[in-house]
Protein backbone atom coordinates (compact mmCIF):
# COMPACT_ATOMS: atom_id res chain seq x y z
CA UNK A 1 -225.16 -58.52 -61.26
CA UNK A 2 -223.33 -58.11 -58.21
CA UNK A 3 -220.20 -59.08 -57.05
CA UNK A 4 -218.74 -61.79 -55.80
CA UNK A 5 -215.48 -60.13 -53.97
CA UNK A 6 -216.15 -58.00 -51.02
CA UNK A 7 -215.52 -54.40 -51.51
CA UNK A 8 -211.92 -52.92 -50.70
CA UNK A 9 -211.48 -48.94 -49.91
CA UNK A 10 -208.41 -48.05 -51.18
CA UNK A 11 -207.99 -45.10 -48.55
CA UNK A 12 -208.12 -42.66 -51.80
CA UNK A 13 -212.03 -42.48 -52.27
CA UNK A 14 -212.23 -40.36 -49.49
CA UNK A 15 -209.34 -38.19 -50.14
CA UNK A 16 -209.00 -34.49 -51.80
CA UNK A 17 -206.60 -32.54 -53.06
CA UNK A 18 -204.07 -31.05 -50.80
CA UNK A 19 -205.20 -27.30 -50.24
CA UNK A 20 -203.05 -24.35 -49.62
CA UNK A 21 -201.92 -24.64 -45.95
CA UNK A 22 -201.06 -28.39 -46.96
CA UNK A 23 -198.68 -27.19 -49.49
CA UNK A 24 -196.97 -24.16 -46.31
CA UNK A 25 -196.68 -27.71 -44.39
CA UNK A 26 -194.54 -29.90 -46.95
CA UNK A 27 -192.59 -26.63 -47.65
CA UNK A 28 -191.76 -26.08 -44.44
CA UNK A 29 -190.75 -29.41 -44.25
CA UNK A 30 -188.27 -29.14 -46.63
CA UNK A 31 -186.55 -25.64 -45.51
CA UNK A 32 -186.63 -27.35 -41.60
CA UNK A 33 -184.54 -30.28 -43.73
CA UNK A 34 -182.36 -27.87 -45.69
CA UNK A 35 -178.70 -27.86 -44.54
CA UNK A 36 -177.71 -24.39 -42.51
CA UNK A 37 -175.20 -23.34 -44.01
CA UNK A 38 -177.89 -22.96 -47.34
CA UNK A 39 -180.42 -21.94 -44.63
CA UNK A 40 -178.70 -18.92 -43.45
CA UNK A 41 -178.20 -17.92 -47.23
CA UNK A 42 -181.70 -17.91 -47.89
CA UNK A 43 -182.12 -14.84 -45.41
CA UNK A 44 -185.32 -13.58 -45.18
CA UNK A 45 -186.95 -15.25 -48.44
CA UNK A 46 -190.90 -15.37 -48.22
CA UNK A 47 -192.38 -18.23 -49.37
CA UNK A 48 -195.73 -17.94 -51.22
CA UNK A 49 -198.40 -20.28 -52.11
CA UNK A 50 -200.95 -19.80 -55.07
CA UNK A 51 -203.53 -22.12 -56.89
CA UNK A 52 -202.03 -20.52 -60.24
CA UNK A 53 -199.43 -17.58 -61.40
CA UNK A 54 -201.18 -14.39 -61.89
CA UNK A 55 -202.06 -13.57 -65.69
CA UNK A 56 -199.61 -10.74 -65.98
CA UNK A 57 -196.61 -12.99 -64.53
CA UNK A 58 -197.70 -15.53 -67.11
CA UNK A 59 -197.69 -13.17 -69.77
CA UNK A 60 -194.47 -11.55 -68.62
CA UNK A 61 -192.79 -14.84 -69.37
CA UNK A 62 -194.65 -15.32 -72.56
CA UNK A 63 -196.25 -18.86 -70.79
CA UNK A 64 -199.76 -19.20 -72.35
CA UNK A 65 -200.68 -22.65 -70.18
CA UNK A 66 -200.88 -21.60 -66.53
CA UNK A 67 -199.84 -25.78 -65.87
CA UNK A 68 -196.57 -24.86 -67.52
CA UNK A 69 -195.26 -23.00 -64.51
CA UNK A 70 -194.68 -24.65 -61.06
CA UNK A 71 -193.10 -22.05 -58.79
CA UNK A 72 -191.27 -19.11 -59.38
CA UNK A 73 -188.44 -17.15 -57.61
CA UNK A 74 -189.44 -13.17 -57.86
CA UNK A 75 -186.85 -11.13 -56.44
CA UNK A 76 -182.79 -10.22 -56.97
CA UNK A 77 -180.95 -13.18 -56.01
CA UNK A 78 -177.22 -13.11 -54.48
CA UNK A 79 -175.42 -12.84 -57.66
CA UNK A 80 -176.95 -9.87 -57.90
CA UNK A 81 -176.51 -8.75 -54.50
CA UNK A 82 -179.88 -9.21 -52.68
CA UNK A 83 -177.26 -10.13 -49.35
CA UNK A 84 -177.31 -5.96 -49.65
CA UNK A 85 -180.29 -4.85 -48.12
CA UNK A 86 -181.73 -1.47 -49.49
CA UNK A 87 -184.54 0.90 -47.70
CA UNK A 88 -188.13 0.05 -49.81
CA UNK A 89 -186.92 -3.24 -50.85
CA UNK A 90 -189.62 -6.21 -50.86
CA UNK A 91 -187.96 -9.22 -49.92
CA UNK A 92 -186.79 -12.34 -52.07
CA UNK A 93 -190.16 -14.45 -52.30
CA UNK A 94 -190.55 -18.00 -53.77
CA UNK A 95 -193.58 -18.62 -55.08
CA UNK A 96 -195.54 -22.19 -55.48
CA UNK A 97 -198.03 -23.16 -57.74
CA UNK A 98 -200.50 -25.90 -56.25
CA UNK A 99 -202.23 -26.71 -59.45
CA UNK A 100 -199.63 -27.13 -61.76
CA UNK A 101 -198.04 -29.19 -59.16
CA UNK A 102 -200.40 -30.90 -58.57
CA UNK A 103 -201.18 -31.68 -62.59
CA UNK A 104 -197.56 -32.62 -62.65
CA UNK A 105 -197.16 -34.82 -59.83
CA UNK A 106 -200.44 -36.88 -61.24
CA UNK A 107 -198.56 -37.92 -64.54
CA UNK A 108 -194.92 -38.59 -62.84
CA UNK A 109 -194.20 -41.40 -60.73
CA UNK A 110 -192.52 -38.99 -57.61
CA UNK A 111 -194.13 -38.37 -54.82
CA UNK A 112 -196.34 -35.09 -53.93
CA UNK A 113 -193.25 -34.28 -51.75
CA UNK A 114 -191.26 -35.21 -53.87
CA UNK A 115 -192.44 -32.19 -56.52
CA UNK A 116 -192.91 -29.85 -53.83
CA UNK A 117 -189.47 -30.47 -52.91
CA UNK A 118 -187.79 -30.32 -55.89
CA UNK A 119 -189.61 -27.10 -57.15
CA UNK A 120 -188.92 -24.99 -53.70
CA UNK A 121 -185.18 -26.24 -54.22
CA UNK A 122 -185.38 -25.38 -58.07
CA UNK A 123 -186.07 -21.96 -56.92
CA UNK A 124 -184.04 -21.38 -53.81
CA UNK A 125 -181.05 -22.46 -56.87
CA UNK A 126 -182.75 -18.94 -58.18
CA UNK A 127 -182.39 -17.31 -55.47
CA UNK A 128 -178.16 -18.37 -55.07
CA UNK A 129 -178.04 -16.73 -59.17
CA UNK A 130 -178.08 -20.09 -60.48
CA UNK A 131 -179.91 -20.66 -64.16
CA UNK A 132 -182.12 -22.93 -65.35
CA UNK A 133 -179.19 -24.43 -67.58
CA UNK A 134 -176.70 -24.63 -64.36
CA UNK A 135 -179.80 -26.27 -62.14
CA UNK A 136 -180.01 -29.11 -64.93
CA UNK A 137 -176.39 -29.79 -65.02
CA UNK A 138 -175.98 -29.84 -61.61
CA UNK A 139 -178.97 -32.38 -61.46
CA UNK A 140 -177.93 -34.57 -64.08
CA UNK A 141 -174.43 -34.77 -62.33
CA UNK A 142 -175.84 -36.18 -58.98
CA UNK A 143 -178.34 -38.55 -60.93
CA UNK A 144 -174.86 -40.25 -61.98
């Protein structure tokens, strides 16, 4: 039987999932956003993009679900005095995990930038020697 309402395109039945290079995009939105002062702080941090953490990361953090891990800060942050810069050194990197984001972002009601945001800035916090602990205290002060 057919129907009797004309048919609608909602705009997503033609859409994928944001690759790669769409994830570099939003991130770099949301450095070019960050205040300077936090900017300048960040030095030289690399940001990295990956479908999923590598097995031995995964296994170095005793994570058996791959979708359990978001982004990740690899590196020695300020408190531990990565502002020193030493010969052979690989820089501070932040790393991003499109799948699990994306996984994530599908059951919560924010929005794809949204996630990204808040994961690059969960890790930056990282990078400034803050813990998980301190991130979640911080972020239950300001939704007060």
């Amino acid at each position: 039987m057919a129907s009797v309402r004309p048919i609608s395109r909602s705009g997503w039945s033609e859409r994928k999932a944001p690759e790669l290079a769409d994830f570099e995009q939003m991130a770099s939105e949301v450095l070019a956003g960050l205040p300077d002062d936090v900017l300048l702080r960040c030095g030289h941090i690399q940001i990295s993009l990956a479908d999923y953490a590598p097995d031995d990361v995964l296994d170095a953090l005793s994570i058996e679900d791959p979708h359990d891990l978001l982004g990740l800060f690899e590196g020695q942050g300020l408190a531990q005095g990565s502002d020193i810069e030493w010969s052979g050194q690989m820089p501070n990197r932040i790393w991003l995990f499109r799948r699990p984001i994306l996984d994530y972002w599908a059951a919560m009601d924010d929005t794809l930038g949204e996630v990204v945001a808040h994961v690059l800035i969960h890790e930056i916090g990282h990078h400034f020697g803050l813990s998980d602990q301190d991130m979640e205290r911080i972020e239950a002060a300001t939704d007060r």
